[in-house]
N, C-alpha and C. Protein backbone atom coordinates (compact mmCIF):
# COMPACT_ATOMS: atom_id res chain seq x y z
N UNK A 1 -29.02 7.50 5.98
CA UNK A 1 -28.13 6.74 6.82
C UNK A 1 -26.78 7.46 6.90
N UNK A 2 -26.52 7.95 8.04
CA UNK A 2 -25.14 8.62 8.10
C UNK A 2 -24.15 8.02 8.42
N UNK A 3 -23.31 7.77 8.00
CA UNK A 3 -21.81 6.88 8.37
C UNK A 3 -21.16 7.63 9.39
N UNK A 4 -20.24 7.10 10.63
CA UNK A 4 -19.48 7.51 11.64
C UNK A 4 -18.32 7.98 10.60
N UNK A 5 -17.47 8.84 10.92
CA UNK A 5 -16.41 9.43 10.50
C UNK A 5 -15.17 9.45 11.55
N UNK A 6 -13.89 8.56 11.15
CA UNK A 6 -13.39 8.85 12.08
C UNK A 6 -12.17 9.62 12.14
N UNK A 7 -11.00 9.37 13.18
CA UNK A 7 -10.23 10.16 12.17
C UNK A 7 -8.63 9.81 11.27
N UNK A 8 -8.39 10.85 10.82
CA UNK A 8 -7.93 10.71 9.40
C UNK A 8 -8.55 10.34 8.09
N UNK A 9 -10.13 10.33 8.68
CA UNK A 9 -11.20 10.27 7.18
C UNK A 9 -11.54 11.71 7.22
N UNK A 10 -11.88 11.66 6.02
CA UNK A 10 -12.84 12.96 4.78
C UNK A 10 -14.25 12.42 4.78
N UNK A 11 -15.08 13.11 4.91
CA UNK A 11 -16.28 12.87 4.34
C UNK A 11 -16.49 14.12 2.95
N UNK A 12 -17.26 13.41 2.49
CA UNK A 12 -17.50 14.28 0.99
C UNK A 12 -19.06 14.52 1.32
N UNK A 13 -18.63 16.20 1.04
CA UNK A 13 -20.04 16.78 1.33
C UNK A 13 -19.99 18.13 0.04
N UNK A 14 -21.48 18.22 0.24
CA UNK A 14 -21.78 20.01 -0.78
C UNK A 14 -22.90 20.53 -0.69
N UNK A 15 -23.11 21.78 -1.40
CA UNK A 15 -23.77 22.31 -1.34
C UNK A 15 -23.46 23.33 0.03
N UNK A 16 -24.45 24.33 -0.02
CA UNK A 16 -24.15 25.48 1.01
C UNK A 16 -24.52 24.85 2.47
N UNK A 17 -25.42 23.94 2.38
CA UNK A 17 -25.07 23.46 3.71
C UNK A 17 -24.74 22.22 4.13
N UNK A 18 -23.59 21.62 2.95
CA UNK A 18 -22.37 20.55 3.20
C UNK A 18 -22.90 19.32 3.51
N UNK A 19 -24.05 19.08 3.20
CA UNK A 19 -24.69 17.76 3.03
C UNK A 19 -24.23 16.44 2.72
N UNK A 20 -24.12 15.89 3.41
CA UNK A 20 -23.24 14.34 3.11
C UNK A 20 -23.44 13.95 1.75
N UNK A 21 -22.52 13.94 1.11
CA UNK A 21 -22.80 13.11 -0.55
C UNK A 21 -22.36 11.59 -0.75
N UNK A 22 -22.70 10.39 -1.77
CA UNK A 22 -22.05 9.26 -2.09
C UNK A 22 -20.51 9.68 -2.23
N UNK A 23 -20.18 8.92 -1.92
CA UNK A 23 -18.62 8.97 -2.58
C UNK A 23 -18.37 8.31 -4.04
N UNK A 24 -17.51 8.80 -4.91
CA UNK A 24 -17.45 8.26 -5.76
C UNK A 24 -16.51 6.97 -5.78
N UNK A 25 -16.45 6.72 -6.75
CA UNK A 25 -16.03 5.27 -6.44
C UNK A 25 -14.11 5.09 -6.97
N UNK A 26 -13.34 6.03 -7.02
CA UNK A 26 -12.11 6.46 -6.96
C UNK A 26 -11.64 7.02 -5.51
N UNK A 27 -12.67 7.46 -4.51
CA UNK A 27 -12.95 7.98 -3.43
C UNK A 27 -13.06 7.05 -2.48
N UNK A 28 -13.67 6.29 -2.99
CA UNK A 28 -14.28 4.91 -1.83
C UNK A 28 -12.53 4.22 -2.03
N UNK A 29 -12.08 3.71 -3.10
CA UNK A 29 -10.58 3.16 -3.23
C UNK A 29 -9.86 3.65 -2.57
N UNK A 30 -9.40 4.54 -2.38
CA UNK A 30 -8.31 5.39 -1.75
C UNK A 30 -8.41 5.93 -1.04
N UNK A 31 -9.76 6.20 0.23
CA UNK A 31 -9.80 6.21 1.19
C UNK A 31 -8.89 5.66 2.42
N UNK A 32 -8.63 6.28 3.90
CA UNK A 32 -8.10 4.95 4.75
C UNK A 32 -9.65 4.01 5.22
N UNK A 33 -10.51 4.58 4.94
CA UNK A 33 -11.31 4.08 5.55
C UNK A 33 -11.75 2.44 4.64
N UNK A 34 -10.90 2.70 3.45
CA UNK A 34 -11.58 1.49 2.39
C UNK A 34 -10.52 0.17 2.52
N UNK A 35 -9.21 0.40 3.08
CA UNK A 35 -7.48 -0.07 3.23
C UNK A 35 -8.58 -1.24 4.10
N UNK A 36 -7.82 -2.73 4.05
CA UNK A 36 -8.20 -4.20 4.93
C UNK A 36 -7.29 -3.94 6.13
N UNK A 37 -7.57 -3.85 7.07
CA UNK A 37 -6.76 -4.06 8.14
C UNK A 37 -6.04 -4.88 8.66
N UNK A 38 -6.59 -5.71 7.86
CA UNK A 38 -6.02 -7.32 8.22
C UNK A 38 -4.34 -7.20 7.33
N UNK A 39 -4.07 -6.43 6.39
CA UNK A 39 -3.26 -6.59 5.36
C UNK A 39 -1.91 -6.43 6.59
N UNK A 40 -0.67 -7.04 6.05
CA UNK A 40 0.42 -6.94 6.83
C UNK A 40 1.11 -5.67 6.75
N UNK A 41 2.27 -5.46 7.45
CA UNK A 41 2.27 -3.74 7.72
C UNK A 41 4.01 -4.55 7.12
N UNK A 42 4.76 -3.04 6.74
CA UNK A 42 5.66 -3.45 6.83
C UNK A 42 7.25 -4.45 7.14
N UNK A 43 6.63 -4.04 8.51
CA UNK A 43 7.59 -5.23 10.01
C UNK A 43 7.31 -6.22 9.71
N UNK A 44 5.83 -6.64 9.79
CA UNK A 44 5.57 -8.01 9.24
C UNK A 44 5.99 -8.86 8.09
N UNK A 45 6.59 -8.05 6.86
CA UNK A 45 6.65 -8.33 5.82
C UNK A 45 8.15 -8.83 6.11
N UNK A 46 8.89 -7.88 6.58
CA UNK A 46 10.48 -7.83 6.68
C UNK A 46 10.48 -9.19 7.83
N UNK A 47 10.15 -9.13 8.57
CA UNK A 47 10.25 -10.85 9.47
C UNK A 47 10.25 -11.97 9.04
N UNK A 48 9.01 -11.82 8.42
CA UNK A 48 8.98 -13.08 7.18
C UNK A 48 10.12 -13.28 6.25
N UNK A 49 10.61 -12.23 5.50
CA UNK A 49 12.04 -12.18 5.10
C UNK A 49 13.07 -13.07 6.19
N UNK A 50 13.11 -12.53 7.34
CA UNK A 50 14.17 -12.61 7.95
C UNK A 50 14.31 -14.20 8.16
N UNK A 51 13.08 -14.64 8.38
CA UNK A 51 13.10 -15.91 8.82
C UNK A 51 13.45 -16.85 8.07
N UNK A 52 12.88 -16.50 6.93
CA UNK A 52 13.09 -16.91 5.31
C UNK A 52 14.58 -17.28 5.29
N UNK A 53 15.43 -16.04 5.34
CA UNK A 53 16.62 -16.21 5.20
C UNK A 53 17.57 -17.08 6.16
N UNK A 54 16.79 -17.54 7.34
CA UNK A 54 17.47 -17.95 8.46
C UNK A 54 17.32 -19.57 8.60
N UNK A 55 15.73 -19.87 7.57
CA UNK A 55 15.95 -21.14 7.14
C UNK A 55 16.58 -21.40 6.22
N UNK A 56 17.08 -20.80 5.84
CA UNK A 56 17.59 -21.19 4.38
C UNK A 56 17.08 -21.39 3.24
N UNK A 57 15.98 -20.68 3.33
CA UNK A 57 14.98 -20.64 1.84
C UNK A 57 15.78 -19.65 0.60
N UNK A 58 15.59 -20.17 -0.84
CA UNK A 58 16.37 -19.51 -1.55
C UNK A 58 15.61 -18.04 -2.17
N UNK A 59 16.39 -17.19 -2.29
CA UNK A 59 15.78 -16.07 -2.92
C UNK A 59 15.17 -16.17 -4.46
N UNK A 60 14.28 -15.81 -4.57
CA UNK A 60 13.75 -15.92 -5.94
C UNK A 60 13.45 -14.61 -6.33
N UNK A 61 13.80 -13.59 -5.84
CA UNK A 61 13.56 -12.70 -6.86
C UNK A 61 14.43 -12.50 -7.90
N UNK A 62 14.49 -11.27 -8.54
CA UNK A 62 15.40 -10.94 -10.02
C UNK A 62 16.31 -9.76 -9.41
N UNK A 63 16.74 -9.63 -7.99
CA UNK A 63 17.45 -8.51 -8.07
C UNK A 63 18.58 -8.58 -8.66
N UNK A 64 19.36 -9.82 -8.60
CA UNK A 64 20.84 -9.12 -8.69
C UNK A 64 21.04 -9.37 -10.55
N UNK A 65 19.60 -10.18 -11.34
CA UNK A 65 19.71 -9.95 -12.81
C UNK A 65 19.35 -8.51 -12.78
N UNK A 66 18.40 -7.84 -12.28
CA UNK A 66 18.14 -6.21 -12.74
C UNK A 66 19.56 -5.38 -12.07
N UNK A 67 19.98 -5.50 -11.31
CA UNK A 67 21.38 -5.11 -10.75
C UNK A 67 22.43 -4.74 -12.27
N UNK A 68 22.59 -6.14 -12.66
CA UNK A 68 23.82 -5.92 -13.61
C UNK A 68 23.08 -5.53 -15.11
N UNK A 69 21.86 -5.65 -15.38
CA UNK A 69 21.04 -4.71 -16.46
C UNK A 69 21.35 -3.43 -16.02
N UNK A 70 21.20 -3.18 -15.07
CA UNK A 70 20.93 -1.49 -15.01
C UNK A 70 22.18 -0.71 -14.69
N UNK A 71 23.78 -1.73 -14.24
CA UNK A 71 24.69 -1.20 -14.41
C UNK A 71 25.23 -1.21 -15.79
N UNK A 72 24.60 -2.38 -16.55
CA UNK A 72 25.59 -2.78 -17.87
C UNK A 72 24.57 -1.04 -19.08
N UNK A 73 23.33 -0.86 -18.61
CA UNK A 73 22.77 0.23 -19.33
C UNK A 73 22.79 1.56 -18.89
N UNK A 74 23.60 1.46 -17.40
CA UNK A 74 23.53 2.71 -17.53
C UNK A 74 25.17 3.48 -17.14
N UNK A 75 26.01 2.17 -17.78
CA UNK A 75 27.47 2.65 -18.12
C UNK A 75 28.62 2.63 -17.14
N UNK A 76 27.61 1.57 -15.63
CA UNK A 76 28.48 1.66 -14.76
C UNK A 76 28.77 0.21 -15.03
N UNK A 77 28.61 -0.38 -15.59
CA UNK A 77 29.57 -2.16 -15.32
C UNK A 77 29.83 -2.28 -16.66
């Protein structure tokens, strides 16, 4: 069974006459061909932010505690 190849994929092949091989399974991961498409892209991510911020939802991350850790350790605050 030969798989379509498209592009910006690798196929993994050998031997002298480059015979389609399994992929291994570190290969199959990190492929583009293995990535969900469905997953959000950047832009998408940052909108959601934006909107976030425009309702007035509160921030929950830890930046501005890792902020003053990493000035108080590394001699700038």
């Amino acid at each position: 069974m030969e798989r379509k190849v498209g592009p910006g994929e690798t196929t993994p092949v050998q031997g002298e006459t480059q015979q389609p091989s399994p992929r291994m399974p570190h290969e199959r991961d990190e492929s583009s061909g293995s990535q969900a498409a469905d997953e959000p892209t950047g832009r998408e991510i940052g909108e959601l932010g934006r909107k976030d911020v425009e309702r007035g939802v509160k921030d929950t991350t830890k930046q501005s505690e890792l902020e003053k850790t990493y000035d108080r350790l590394s001699g700038r605050g």
